[in-house]
Protein backbone atom coordinates (compact mmCIF):
# COMPACT_ATOMS: atom_id res chain seq x y z
CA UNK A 1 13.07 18.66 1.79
CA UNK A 2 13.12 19.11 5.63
CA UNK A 3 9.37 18.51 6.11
CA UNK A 4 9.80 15.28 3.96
CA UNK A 5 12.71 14.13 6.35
CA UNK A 6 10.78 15.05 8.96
CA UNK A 7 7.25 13.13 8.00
CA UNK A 8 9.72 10.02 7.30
CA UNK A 9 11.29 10.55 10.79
CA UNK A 10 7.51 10.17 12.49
CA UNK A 11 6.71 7.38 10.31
CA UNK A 12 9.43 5.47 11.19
CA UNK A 13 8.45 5.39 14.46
CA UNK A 14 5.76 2.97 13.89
CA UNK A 15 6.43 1.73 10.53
CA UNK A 16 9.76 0.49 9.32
CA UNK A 17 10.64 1.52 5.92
CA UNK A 18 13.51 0.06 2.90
CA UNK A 19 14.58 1.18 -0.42
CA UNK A 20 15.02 4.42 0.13
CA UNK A 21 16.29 7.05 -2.64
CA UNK A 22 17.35 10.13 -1.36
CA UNK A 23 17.58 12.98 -4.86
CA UNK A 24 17.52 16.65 -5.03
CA UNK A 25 13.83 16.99 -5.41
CA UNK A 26 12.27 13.85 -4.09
CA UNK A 27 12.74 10.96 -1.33
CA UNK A 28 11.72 7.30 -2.08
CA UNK A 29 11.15 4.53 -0.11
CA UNK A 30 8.73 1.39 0.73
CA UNK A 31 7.11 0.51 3.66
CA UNK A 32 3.67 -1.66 4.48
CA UNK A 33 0.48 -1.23 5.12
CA UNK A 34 -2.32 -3.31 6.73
CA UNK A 35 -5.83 -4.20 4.42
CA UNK A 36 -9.01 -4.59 6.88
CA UNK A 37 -8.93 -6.61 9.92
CA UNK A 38 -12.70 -6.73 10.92
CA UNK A 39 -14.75 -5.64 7.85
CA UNK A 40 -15.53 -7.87 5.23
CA UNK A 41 -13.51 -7.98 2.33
CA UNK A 42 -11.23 -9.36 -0.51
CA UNK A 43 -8.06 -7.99 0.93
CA UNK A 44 -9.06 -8.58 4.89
CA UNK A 45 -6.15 -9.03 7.20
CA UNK A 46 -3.46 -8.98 4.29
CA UNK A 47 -0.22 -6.63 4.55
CA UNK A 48 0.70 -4.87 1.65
CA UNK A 49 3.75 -3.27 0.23
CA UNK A 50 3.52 0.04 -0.58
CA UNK A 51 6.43 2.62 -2.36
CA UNK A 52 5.94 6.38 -1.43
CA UNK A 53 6.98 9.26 -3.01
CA UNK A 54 7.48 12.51 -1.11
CA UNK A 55 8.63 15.24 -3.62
CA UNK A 56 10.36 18.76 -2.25
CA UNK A 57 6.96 20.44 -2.79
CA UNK A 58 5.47 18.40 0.31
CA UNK A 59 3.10 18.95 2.10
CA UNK A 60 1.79 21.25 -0.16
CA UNK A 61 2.14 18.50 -2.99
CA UNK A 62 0.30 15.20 -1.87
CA UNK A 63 2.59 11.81 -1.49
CA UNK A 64 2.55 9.49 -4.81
CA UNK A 65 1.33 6.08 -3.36
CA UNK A 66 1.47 3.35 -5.16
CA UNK A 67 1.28 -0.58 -4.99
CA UNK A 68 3.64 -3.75 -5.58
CA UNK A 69 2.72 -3.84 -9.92
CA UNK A 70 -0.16 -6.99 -10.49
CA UNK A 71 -0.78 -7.46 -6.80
CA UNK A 72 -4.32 -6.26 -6.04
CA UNK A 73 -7.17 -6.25 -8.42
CA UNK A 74 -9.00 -2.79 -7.42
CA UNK A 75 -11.11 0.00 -9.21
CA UNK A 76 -8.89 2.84 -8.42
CA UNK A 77 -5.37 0.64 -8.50
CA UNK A 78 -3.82 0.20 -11.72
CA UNK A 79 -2.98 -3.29 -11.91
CA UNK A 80 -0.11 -3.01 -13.68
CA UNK A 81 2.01 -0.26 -12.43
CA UNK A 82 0.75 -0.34 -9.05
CA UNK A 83 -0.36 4.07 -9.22
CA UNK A 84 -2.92 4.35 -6.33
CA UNK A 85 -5.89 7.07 -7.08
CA UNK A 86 -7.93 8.31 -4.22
CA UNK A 87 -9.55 11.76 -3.63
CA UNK A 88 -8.05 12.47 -0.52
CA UNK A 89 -4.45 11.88 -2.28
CA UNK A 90 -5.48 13.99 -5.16
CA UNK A 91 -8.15 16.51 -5.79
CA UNK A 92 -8.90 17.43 -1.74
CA UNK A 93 -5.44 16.78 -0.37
CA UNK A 94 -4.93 18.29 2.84
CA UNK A 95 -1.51 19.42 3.62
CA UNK A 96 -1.98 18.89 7.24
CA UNK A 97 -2.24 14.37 6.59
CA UNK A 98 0.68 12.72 7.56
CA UNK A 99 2.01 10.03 6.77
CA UNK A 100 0.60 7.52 9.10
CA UNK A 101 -2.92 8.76 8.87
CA UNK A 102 -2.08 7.82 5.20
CA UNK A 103 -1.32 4.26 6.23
CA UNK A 104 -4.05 3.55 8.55
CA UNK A 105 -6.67 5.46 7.16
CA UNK A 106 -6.90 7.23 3.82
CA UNK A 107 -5.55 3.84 2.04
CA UNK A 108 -7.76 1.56 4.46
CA UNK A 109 -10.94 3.27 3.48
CA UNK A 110 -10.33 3.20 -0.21
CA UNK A 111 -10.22 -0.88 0.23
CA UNK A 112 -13.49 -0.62 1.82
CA UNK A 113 -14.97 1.67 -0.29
CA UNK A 114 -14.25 1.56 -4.06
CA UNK A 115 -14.76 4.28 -6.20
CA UNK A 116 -15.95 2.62 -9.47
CA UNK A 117 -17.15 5.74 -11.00
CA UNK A 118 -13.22 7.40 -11.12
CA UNK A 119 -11.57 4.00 -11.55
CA UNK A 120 -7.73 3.54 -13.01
CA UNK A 121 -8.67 -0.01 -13.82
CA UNK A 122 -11.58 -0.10 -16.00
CA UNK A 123 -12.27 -3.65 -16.01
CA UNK A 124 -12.18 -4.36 -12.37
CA UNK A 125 -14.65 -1.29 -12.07
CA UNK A 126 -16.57 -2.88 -14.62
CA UNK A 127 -16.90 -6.05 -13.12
CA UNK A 128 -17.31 -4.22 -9.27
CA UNK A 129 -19.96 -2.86 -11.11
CA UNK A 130 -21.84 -6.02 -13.05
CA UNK A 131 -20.81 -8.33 -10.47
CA UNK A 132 -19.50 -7.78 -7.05
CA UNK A 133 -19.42 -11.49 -5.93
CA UNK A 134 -17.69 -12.23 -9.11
CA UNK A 135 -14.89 -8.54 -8.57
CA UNK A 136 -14.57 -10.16 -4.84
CA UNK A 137 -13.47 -13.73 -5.84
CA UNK A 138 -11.21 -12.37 -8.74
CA UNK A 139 -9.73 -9.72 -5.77
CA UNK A 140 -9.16 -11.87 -3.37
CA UNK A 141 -7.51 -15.13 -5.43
CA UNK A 142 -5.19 -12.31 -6.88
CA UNK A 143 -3.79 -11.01 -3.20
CA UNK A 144 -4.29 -14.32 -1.59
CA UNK A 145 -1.64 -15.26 -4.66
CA UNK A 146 0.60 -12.77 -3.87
CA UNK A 147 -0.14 -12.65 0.34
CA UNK A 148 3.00 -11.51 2.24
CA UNK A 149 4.41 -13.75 4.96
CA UNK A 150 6.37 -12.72 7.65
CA UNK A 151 10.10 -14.24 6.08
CA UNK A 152 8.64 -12.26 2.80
CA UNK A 153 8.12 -8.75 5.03
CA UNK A 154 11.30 -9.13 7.15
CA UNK A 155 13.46 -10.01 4.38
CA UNK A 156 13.37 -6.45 3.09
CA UNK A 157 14.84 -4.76 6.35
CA UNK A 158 18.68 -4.84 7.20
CA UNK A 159 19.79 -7.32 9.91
CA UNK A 160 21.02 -4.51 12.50
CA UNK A 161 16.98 -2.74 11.23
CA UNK A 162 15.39 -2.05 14.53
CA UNK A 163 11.75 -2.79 13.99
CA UNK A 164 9.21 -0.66 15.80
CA UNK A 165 7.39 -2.52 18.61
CA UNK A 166 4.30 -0.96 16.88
CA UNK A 167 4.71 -2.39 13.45
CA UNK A 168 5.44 -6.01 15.04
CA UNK A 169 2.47 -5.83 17.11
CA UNK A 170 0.75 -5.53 13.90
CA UNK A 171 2.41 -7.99 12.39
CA UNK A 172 1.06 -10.30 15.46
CA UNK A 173 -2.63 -8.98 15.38
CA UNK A 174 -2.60 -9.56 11.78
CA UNK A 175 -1.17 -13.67 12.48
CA UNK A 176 1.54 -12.36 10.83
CA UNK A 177 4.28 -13.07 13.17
CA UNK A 178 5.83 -16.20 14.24
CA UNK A 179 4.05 -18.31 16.63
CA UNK A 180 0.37 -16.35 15.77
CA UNK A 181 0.19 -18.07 12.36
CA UNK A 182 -3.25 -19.13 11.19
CA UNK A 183 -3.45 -21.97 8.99
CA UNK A 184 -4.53 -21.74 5.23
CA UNK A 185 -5.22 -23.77 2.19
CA UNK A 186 -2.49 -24.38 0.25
CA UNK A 187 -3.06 -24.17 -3.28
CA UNK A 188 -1.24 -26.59 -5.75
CA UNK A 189 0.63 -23.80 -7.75
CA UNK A 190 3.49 -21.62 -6.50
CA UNK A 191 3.69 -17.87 -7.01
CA UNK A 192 6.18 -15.24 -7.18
CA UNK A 193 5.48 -11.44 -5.45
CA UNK A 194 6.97 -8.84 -8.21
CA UNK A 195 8.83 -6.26 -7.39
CA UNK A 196 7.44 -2.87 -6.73
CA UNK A 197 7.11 -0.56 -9.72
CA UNK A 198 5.27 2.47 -10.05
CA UNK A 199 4.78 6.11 -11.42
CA UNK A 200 7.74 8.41 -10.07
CA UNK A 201 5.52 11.55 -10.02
CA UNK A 202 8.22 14.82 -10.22
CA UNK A 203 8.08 18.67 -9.38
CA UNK A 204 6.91 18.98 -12.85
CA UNK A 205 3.85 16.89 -12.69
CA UNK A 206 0.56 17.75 -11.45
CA UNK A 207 -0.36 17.46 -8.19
CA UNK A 208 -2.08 13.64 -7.72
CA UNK A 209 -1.91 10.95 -10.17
């Protein structure tokens, strides 16, 4: 469990984190992550909540990632528990990735490059399949439903929280933070983000998802 404190220790000093369960064989906890700022695509400059799993086996056993449940309509996201699938998470996991590499790049590329062909949700690799235009629009009125704000991110944190000078620059190159707002269409119905539910994976489970 040392090497898990000690990958949650770096992380935190660019990404805050909440929620977190401390048990004999695992650590939990939730922390965010940034969707595509410059390339094209459904989920371009949204922040995401995301609920990592480290279990006593790390790093030999990959991280479970997954996704706030019904959030993101993806190939290789199940849409309704939130489990993330992606090779370099599963099948060639590398025990030298850490956690931030996780956050700004392994999760990154899978948003802009699906994986149809291995998908968790059938129908949305169906329909990335038949119909991209058609998976983009679907895509991006589901995250643009659910889109964080900056009350909805900071909310999570504890008053006396400090918040890393890295994650709020984010925050402001992603018009996230107060005073870099971008204005958007409003749409006439109201929404409610659910809360984050996904797959515990434990020492008995295989390595991935």
């Amino acid at each position: 469990m040392r090497q898990s404190q000690q990958a949650l220790f770096q992380l935190t000093k660019k990404y805050p984190i909440f929620g977190v369960l401390h048990k004999d064989t695992y650590i939990e906890f939730n922390t965010y992550f940034f969707g595509p700022l410059d390339f094209p695509s459904p989920f371009q400059g949204q922040a995401m909540e995301i609920r990592i799993t480290l279990t006593n086996k790390f790093p030999a056993s990959s991280p479970s990632i997954g996704v706030a449940a019904d959030t993101i309509w993806h190939p290789n996201i199940d849409f309704h528990s939130g489990s993330v699938c992606v090779d370099q998470l599963n099948s060639t996991w590398n025990s030298s990735i850490d956690l931030v590499t996780i956050i700004e790049d392994i999760l990154p590329s899978l948003f802009l490059s699906p994986n149809p062909d291995d998908p968790l949700n059938i129908d949305a690799a169906k329909q990335f399949k038949s119909s991209h235009d058609q998976y983009a629009i679907r895509a991006k009125e589901i995250i643009e439903r659910k889109a964080l704000s900056y009350n909805d991110i900071i909310k999570n944190f504890d008053p006396n929280q400090k918040i890393p000078e890295y994650f709020e620059n984010k925050l402001k190159e992603y018009h996230l933070y107060p005073g870099t707002e971008i204005k958007k269409a409003t749409s006439q119905s109201s929404f409610q983000k659910k809360n984050c539910t996904v797959q515990l994976r434990t020492d008995d489970d295989d390595i991935g998802l």
